[in-house]
N, C-alpha and C. Protein backbone atom coordinates (compact mmCIF):
# COMPACT_ATOMS: atom_id res chain seq x y z
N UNK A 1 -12.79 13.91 56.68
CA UNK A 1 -12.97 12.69 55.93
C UNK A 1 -13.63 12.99 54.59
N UNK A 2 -14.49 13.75 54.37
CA UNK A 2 -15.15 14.19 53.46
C UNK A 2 -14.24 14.44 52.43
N UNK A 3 -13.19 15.53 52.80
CA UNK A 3 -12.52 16.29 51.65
C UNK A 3 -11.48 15.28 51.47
N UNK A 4 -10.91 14.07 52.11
CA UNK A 4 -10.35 12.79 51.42
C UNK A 4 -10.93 12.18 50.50
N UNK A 5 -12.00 11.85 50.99
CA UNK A 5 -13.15 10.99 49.74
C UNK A 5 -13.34 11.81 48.73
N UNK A 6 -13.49 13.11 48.87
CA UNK A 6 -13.67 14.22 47.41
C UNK A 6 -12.37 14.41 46.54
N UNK A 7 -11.00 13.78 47.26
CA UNK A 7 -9.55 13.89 46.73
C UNK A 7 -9.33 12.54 45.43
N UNK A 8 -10.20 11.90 46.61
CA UNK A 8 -10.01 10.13 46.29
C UNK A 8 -10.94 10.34 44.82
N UNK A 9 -11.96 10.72 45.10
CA UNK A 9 -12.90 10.70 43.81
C UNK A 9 -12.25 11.40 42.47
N UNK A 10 -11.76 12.58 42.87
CA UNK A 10 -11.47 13.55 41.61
C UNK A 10 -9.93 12.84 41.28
N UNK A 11 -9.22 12.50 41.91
CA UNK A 11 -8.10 11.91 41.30
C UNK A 11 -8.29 10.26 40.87
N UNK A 12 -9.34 9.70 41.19
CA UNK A 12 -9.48 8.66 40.82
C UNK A 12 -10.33 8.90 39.43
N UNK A 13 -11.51 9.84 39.17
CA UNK A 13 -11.96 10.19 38.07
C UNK A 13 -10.85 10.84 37.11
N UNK A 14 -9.64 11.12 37.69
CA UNK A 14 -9.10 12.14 36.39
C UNK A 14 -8.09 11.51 35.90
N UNK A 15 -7.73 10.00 36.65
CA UNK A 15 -7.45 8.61 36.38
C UNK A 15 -8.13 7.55 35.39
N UNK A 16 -9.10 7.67 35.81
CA UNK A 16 -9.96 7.36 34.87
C UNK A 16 -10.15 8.41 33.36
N UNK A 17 -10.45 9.45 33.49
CA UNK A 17 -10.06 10.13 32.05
C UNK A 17 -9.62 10.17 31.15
N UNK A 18 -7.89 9.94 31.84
CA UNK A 18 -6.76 10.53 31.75
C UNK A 18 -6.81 8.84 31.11
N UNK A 19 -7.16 7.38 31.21
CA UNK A 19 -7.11 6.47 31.08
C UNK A 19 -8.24 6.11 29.52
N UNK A 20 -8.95 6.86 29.93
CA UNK A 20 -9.99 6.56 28.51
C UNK A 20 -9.29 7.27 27.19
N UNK A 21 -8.95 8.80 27.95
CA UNK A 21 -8.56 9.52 26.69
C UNK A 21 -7.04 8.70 25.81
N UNK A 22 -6.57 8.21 26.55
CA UNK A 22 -5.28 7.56 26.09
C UNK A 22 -5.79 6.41 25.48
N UNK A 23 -6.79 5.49 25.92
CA UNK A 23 -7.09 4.13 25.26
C UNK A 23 -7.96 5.08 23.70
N UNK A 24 -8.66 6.12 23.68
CA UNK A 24 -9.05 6.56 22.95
C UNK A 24 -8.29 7.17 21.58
N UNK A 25 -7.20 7.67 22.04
CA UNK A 25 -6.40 8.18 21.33
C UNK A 25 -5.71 6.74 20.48
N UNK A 26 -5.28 5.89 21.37
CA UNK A 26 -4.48 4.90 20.87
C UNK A 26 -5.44 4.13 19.66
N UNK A 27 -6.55 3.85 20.08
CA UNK A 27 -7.73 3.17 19.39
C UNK A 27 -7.71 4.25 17.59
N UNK A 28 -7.63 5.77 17.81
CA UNK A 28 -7.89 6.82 17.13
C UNK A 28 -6.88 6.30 15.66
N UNK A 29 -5.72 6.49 16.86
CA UNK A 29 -4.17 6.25 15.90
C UNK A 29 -4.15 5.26 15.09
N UNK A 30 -4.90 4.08 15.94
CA UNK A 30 -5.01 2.33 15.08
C UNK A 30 -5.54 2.35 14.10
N UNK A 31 -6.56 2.83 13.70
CA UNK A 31 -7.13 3.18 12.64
C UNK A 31 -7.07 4.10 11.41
N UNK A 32 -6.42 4.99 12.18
CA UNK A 32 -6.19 6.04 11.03
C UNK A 32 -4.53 5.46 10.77
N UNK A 33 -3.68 4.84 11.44
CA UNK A 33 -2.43 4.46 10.67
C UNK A 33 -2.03 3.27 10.83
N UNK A 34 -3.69 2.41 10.77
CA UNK A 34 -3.01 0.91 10.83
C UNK A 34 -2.86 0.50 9.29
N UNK A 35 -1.56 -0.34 9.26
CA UNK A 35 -0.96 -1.12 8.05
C UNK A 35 -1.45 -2.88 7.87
N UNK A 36 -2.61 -2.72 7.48
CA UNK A 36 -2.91 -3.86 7.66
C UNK A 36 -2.73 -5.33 6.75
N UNK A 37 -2.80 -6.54 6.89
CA UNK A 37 -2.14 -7.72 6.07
C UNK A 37 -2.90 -8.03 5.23
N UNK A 38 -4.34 -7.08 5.41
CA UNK A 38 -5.41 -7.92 4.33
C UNK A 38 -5.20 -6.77 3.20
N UNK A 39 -5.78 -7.66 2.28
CA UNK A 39 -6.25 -7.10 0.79
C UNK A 39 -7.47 -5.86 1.28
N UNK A 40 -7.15 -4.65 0.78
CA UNK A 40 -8.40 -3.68 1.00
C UNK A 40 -9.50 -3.68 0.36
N UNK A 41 -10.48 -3.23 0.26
CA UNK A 41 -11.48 -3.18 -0.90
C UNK A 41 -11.09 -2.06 -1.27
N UNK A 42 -10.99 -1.60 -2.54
CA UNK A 42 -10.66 -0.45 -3.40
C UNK A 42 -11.42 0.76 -3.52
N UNK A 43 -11.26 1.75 -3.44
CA UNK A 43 -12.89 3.12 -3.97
C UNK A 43 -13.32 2.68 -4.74
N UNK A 44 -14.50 3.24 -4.93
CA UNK A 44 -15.29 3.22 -6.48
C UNK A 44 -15.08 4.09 -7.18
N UNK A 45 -14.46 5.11 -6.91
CA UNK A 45 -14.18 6.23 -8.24
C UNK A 45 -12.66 6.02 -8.45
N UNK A 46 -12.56 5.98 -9.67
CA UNK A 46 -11.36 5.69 -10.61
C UNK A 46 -10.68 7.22 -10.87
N UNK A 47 -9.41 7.26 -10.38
CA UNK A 47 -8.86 8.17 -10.08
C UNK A 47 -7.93 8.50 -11.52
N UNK A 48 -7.47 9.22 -12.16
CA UNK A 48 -6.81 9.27 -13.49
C UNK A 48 -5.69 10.09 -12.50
N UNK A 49 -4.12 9.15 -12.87
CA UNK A 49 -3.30 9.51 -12.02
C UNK A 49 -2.07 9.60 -13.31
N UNK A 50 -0.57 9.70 -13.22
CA UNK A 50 0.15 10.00 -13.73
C UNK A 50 0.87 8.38 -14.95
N UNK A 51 0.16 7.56 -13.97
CA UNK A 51 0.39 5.73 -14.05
C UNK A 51 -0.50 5.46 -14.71
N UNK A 52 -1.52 5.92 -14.87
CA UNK A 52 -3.01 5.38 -15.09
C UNK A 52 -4.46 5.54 -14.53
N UNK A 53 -5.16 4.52 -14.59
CA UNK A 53 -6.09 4.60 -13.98
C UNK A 53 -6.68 3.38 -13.74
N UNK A 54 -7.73 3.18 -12.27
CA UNK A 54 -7.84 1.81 -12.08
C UNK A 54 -8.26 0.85 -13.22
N UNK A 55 -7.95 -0.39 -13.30
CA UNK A 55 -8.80 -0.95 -14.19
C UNK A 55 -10.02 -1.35 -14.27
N UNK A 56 -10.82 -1.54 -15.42
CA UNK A 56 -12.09 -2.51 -15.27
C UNK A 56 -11.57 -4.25 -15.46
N UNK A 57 -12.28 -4.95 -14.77
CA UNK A 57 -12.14 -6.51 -14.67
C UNK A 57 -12.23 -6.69 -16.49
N UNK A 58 -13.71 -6.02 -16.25
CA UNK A 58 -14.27 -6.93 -17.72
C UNK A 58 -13.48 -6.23 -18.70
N UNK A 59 -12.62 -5.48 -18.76
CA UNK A 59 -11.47 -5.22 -19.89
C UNK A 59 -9.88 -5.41 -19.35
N UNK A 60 -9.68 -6.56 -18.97
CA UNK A 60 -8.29 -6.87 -18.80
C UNK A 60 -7.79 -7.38 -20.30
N UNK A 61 -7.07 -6.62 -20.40
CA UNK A 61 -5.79 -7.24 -21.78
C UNK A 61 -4.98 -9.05 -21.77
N UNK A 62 -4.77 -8.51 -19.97
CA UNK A 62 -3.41 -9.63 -20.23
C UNK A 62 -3.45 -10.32 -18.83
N UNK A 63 -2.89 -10.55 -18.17
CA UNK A 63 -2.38 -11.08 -16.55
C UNK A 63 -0.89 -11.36 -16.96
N UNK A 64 0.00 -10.72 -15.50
CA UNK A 64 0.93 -10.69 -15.45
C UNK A 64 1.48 -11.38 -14.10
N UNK A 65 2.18 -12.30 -14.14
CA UNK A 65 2.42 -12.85 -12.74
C UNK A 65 3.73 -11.99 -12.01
N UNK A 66 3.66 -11.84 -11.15
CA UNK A 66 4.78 -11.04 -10.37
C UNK A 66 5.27 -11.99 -8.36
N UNK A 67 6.18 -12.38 -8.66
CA UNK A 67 6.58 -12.50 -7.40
C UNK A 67 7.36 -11.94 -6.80
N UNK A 68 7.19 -11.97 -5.54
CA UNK A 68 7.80 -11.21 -4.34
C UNK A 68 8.53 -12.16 -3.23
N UNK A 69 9.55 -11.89 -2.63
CA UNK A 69 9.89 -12.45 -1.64
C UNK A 69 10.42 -11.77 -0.08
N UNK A 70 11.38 -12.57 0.48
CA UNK A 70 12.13 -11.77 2.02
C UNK A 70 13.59 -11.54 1.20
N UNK A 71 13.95 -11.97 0.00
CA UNK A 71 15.18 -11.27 -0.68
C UNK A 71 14.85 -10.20 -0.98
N UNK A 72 13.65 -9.11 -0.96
CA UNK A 72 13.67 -7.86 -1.17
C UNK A 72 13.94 -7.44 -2.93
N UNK A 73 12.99 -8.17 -3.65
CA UNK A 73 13.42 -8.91 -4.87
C UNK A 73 12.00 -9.01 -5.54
N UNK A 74 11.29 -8.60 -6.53
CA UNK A 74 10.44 -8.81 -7.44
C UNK A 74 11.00 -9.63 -9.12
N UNK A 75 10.34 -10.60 -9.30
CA UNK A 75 10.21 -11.36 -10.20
C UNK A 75 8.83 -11.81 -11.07
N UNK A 76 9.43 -10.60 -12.43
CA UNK A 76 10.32 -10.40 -12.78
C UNK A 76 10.54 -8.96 -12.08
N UNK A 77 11.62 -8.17 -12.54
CA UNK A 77 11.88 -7.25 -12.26
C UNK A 77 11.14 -6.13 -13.33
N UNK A 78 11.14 -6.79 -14.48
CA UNK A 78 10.59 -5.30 -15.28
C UNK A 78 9.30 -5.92 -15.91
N UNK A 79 8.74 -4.97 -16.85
CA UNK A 79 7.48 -5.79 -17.66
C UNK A 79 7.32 -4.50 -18.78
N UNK A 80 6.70 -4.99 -19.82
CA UNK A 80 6.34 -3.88 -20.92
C UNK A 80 5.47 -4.07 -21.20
N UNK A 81 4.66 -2.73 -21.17
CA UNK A 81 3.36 -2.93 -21.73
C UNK A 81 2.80 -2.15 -22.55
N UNK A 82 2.07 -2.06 -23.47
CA UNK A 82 1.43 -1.03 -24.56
C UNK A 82 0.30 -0.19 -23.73
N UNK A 83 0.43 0.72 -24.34
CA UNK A 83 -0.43 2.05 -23.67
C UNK A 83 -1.71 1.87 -24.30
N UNK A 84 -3.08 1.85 -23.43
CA UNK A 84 -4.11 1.51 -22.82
C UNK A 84 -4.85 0.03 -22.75
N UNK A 85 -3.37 -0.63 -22.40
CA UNK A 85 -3.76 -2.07 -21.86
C UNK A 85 -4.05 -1.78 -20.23
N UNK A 86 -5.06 -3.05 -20.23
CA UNK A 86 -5.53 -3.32 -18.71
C UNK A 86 -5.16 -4.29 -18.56
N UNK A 87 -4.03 -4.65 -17.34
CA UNK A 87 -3.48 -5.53 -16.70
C UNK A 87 -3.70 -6.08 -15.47
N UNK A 88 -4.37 -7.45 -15.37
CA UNK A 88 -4.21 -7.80 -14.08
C UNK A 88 -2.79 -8.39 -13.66
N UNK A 89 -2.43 -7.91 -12.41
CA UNK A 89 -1.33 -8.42 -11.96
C UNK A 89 -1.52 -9.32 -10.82
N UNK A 90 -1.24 -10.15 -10.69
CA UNK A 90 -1.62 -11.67 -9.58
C UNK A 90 -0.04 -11.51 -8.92
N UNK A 91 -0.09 -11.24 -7.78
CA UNK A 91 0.81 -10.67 -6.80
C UNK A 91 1.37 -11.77 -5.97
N UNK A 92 2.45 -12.50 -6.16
CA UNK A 92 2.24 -13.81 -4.80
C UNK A 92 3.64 -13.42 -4.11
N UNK A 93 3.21 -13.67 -2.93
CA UNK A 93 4.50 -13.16 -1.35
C UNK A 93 4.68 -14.65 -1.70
N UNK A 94 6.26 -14.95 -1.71
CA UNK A 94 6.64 -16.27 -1.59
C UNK A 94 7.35 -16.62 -0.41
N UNK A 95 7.67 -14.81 0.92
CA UNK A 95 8.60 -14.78 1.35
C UNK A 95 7.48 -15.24 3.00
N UNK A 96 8.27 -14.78 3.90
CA UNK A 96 7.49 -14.73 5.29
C UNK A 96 6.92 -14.12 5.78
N UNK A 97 7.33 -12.35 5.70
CA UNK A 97 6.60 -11.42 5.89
C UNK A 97 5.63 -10.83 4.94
N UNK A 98 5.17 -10.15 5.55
CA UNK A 98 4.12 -8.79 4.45
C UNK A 98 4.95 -8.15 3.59
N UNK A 99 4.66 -8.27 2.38
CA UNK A 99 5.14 -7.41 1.46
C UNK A 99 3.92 -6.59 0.64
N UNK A 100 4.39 -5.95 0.02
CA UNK A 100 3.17 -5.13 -0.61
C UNK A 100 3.56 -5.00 -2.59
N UNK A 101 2.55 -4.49 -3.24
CA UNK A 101 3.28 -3.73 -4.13
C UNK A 101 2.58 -2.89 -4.91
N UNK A 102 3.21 -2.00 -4.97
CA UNK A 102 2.51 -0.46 -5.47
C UNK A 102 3.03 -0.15 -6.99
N UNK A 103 1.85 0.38 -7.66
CA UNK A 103 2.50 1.09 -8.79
C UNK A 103 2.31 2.53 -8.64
N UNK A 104 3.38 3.03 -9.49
CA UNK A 104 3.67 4.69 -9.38
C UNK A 104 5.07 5.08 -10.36
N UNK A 105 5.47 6.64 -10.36
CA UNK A 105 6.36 6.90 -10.43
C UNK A 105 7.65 6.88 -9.84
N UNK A 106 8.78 6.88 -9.90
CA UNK A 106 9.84 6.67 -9.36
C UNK A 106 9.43 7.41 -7.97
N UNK A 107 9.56 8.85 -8.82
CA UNK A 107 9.34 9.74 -7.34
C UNK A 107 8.36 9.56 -6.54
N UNK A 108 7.37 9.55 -6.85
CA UNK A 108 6.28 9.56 -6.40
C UNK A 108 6.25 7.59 -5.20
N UNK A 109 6.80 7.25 -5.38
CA UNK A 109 6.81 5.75 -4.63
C UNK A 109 8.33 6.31 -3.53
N UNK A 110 9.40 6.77 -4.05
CA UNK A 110 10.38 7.39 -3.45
C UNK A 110 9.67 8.14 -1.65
N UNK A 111 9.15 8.94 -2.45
CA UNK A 111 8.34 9.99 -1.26
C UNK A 111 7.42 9.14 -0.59
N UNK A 112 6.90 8.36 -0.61
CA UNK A 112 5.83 7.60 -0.27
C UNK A 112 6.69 6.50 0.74
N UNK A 113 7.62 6.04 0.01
CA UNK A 113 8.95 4.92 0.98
C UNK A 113 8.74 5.63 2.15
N UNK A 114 9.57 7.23 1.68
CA UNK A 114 10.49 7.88 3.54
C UNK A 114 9.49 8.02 4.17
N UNK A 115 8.10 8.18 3.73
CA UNK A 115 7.04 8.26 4.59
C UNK A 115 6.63 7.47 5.55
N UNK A 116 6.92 6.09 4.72
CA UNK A 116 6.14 4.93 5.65
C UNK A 116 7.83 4.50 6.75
N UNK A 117 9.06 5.01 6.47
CA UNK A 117 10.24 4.89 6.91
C UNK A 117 9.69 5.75 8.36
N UNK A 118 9.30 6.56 8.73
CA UNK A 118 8.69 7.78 9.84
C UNK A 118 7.36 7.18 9.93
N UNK A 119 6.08 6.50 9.38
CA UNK A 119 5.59 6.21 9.66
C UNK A 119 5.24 4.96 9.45
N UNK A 120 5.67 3.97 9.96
CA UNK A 120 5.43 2.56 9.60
C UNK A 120 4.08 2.00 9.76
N UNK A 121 3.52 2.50 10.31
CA UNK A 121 1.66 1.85 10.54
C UNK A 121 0.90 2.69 9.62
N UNK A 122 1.50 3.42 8.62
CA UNK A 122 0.45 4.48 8.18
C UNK A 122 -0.18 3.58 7.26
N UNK A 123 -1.66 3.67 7.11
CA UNK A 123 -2.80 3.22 6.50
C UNK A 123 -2.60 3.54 4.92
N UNK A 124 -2.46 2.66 4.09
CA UNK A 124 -2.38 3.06 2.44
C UNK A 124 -3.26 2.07 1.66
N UNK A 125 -3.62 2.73 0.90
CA UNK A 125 -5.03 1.78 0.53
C UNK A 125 -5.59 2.55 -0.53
N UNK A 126 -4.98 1.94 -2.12
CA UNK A 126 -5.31 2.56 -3.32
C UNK A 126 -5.39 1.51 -4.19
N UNK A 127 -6.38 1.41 -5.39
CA UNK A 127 -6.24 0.55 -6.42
C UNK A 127 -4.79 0.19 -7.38
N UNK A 128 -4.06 0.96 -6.87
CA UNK A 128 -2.57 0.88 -7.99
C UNK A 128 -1.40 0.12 -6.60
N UNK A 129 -2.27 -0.74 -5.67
CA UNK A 129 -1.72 -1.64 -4.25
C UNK A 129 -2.15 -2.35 -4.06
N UNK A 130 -1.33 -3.50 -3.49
CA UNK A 130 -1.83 -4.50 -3.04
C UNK A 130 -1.07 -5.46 -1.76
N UNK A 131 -1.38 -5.59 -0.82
CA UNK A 131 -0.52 -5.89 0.54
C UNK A 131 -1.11 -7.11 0.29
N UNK A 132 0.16 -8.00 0.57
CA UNK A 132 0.21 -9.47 0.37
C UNK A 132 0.59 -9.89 1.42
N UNK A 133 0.14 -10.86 2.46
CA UNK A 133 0.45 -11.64 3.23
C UNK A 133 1.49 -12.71 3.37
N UNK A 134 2.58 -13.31 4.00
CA UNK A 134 3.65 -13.86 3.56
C UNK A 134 2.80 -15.19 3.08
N UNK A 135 2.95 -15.92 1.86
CA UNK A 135 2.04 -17.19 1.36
C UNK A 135 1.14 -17.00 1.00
N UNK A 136 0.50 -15.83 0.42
CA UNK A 136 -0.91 -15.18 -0.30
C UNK A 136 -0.31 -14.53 -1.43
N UNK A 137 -1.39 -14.70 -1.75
CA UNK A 137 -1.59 -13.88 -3.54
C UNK A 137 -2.34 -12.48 -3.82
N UNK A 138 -2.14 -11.58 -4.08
CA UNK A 138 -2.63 -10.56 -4.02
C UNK A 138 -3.54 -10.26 -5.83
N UNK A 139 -3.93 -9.41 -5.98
CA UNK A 139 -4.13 -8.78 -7.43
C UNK A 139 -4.41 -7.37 -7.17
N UNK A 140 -4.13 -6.47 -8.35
CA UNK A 140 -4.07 -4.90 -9.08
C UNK A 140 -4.60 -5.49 -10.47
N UNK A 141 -5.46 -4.50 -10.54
CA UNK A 141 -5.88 -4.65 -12.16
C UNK A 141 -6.26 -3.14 -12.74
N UNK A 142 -5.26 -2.86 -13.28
CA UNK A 142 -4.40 -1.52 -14.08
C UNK A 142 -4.50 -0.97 -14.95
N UNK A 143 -5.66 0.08 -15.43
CA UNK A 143 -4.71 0.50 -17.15
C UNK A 143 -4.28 1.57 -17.32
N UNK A 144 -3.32 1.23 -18.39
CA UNK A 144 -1.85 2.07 -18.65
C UNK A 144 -2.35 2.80 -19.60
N UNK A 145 -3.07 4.39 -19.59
CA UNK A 145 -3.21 5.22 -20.68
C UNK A 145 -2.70 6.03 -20.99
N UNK A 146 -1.47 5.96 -20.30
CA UNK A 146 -0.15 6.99 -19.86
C UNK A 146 0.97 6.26 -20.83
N UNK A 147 1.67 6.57 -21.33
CA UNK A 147 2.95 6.25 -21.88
C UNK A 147 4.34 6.52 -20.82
N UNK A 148 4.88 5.79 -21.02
CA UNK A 148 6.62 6.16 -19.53
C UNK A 148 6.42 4.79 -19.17
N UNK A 149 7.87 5.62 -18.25
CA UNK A 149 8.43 4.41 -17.36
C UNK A 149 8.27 4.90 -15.70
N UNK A 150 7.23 3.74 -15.19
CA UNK A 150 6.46 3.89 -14.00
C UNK A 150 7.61 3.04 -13.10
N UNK A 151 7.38 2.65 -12.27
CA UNK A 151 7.61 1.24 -11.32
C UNK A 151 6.61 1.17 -10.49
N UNK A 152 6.97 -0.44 -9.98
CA UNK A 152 6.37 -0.78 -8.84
C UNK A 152 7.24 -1.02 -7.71
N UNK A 153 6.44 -1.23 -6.36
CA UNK A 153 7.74 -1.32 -5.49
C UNK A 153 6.92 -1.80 -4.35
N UNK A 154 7.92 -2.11 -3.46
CA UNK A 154 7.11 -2.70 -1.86
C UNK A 154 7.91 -1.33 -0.76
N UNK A 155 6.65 -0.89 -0.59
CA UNK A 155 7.01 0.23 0.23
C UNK A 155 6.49 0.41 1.76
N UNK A 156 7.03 -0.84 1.82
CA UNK A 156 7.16 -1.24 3.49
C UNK A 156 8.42 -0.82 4.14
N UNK A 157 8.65 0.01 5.44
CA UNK A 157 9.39 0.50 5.89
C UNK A 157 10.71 -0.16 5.67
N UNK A 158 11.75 0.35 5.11
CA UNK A 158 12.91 -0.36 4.38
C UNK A 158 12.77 -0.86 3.81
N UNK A 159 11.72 -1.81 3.07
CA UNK A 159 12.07 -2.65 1.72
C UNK A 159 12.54 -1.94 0.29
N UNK A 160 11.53 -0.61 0.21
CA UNK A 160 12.43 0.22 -0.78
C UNK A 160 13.49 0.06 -1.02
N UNK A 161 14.40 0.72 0.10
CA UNK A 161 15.88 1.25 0.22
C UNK A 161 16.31 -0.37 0.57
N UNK A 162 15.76 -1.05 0.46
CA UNK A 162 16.73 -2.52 0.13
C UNK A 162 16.52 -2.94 -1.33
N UNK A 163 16.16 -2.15 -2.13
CA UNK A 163 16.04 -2.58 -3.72
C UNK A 163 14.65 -3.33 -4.04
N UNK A 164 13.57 -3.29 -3.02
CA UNK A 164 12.56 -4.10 -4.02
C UNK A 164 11.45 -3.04 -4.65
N UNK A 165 12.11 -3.02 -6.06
CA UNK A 165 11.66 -1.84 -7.10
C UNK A 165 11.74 -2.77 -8.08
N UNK A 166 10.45 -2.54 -9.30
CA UNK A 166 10.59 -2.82 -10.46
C UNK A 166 10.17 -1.71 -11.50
N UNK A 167 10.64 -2.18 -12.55
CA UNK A 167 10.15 -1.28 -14.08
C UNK A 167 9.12 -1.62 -14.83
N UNK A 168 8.37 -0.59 -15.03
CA UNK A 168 6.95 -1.04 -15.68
C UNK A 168 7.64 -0.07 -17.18
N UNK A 169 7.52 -0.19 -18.62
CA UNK A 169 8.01 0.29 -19.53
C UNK A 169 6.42 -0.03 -20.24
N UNK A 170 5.76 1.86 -20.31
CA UNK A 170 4.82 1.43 -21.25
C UNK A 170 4.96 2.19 -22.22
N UNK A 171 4.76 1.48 -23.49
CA UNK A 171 5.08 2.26 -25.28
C UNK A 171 3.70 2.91 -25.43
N UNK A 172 4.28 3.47 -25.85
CA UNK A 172 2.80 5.13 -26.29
C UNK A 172 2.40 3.87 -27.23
N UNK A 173 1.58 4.89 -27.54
CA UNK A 173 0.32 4.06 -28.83
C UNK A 173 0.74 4.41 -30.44
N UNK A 174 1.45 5.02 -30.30
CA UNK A 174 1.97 5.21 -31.49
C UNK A 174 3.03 4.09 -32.39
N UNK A 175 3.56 3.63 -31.09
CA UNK A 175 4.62 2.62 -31.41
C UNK A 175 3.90 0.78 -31.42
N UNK A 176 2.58 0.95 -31.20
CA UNK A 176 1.69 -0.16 -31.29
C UNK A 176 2.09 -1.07 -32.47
């Protein structure tokens, strides 16, 4: 009877383990690749990237309204802006689901799509983003000290590769 109860115990403990380590792991995964509906809070260090760099509030240039929908569709589609304007962009989901929208390079949002295409919960959370809730308004506030042509895009698993991409066209400073 003994060495039953010692069977019962160790397979019921390695049940139990075998039960934590999995709720543990799963808990692990949630966090490190959850996609979540809220607005993030942003870093504090301002990253100088190929697009730009985050903006300051107290030097916004302009506001730019941008909508989004479930047509997989940004409106407008393009925008121009002069090189080292700071732009707030006021982000509104008009559609049902989560949409997002990112600024970047073609490629650089490209690679970032197939990513979230293989990983759909992966956690993204940068000042040049903003995940909008279906009926919420989001904001990015941007400046462009970069000259080119950037886009933005919703790089939610397939929305890419269904066309919701736009053109950001910023004129060097020369052409001011």
């Amino acid at each position: 009877m003994t060495v039953q109860i010692m069977k019962l115990k160790k397979s019921s403990s390695s049940k139990l383990l075998a039960s934590v380590l999995i709720a543990l792991s799963t808990l692990s995964a949630g966090n490190a690749l959850a996609h979540s509906n809220e607005h993030h809070s942003k870093p504090a260090k301002a990253e100088q990237l190929p697009w730009g760099i985050a903006g300051d509030a107290k030097k916004i240039s302009r506001t730019i309204e941008i909508g989004m929908g479930d047509d997989f569709r940004f409106l407008p589609g393009s925008v121009d802006i002069k090189q080292n304007e700071t732009i707030r962009f006021v982000i509104k989901n008009n559609g049902k689901m989560l949409h997002e929208m990112v600024i970047g390079t073609p490629a650089e949002n490209a690679k970032h799509a197939e990513l979230m295409l293989k990983f759909p919960n992966m956690k993204h959370d940068e000042p040049y983003m903003a995940h909008v809730k279906a009926g919420s308004t989001g904001e990015i506030i941007w400046t462009f000290n970069k000259d080119g042509q950037f886009e933005f895009a919703c790089l939610i698993g397939g929305h890419y590769q269904a066309g919701m991409k736009g053109t950001i066209l910023v004129q060097p400073a020369s052409k001011q």
